[in-house]
Protein backbone atom coordinates (compact mmCIF):
# COMPACT_ATOMS: atom_id res chain seq x y z
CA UNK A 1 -211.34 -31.07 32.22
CA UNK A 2 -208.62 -31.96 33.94
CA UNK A 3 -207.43 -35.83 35.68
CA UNK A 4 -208.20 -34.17 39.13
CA UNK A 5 -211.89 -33.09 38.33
CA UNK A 6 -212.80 -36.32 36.09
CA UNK A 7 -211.58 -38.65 39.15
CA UNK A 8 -213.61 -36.01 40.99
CA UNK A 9 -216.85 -37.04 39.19
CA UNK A 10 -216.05 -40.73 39.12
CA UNK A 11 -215.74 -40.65 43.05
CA UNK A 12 -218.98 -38.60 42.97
CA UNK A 13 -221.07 -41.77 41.56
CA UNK A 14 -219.03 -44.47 43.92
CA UNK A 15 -221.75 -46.61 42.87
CA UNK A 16 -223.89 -45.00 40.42
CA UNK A 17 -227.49 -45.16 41.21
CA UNK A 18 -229.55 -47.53 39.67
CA UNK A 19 -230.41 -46.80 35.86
CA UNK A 20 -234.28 -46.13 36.42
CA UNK A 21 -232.47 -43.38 39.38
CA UNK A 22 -230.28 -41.80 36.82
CA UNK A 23 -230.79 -38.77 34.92
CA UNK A 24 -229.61 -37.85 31.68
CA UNK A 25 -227.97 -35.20 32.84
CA UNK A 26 -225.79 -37.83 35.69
CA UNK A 27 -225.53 -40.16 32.57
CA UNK A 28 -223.56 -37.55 30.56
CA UNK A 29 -221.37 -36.29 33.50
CA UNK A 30 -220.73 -39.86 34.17
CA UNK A 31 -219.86 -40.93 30.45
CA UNK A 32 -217.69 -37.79 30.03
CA UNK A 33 -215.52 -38.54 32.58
CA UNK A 34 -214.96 -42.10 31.27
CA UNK A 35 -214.61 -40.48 27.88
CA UNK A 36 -211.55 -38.60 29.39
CA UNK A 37 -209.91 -41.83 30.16
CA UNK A 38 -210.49 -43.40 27.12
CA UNK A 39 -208.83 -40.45 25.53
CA UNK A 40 -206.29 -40.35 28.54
CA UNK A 41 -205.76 -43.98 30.05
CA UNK A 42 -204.37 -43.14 33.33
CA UNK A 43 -204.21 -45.82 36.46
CA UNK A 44 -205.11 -43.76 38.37
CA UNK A 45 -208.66 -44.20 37.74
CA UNK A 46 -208.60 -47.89 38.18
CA UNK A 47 -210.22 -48.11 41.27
CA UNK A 48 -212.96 -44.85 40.86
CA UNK A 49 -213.98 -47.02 37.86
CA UNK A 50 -214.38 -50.12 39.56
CA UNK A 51 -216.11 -48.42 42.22
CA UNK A 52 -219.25 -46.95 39.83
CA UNK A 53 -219.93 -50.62 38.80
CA UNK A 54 -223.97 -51.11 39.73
CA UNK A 55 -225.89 -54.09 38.95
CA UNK A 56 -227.70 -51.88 35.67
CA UNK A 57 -225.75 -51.28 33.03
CA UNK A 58 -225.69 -47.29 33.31
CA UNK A 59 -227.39 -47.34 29.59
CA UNK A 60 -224.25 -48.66 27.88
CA UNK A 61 -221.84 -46.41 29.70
CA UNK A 62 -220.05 -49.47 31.72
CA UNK A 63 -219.21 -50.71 28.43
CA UNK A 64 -216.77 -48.04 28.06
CA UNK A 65 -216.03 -48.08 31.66
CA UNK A 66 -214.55 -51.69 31.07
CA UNK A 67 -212.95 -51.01 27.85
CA UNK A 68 -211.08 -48.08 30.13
CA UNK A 69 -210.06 -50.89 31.91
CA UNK A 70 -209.18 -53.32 29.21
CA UNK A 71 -206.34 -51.17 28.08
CA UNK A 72 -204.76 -51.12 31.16
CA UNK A 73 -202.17 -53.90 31.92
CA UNK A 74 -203.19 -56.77 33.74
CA UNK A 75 -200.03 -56.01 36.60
CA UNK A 76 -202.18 -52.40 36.61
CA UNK A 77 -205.75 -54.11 36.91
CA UNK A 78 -205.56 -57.23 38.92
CA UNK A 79 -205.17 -56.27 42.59
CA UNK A 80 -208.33 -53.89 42.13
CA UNK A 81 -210.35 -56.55 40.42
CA UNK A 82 -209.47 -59.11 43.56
CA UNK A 83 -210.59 -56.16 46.01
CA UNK A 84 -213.92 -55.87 43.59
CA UNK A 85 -214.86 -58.95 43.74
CA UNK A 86 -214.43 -59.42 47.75
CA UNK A 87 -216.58 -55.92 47.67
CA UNK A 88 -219.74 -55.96 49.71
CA UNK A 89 -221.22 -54.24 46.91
CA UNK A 90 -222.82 -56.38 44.77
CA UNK A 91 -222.55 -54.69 41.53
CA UNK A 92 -218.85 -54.32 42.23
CA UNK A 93 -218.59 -58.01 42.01
C-alpha cells in the first residue's frame, strides 16, 4: 500500500462506526492503515486520524491511532487537536 490508498481508507471510516457496528474485516482494514503510519509517520494523516476517533475504542485499534499521533511533533499536532475538540462529533472530542 501506498500513502494515497492508506489515507484513502482512513477517510473511508471518517468516524468509524461504533465497535458493536464493526466487522472484523473493517477492523483489519482500519488497523492496517494505521499500521502503515506507524511504520511511515507522515503528517499528512493527522487529521484522517483524528477524524476516525468514535466514542468505542475500535477494539484497541485507537491505541495505535494515538501513538501515530504521539510521534508527531506537537507544532505538527496541535492545530488539529484544537479543531477536534471544537468538532461536533463527539468522539472527536
Amino acid at each position: 500500500m501506498n500513502k494515497e490508498q492508506v489515507l484513502s481508507i482512513l477517510k473511508k471510516y471518517a468516524p468509524i462506526p461504533d465497535d458493536d457496528d464493526l466487522t472484523e474485516e473493517m477492523i483489519d482494514e482500519y488497523a492496517s492503515a494505521i499500521e502503515y503510519f506507524e511504520e511511515h509517520p507522515h503528517v499528512s494523516c493527522i487529521e484522517p486520524i483524528m477524524m476516525t476517533f468514535s466514542i468505542d475504542n475500535c477494539y484497541g485499534v485507537f491505541d495505535h491511532a494515538v501513538d501515530v499521533l504521539r510521534n508527531l511533533t506537537n507544532d505538527q499536532v496541535v492545530s488539529h487537536l484544537v479543531e477536534a475538540i471544537q468538532s461536533k462529533h463527539e468522539g472527536r472530542r
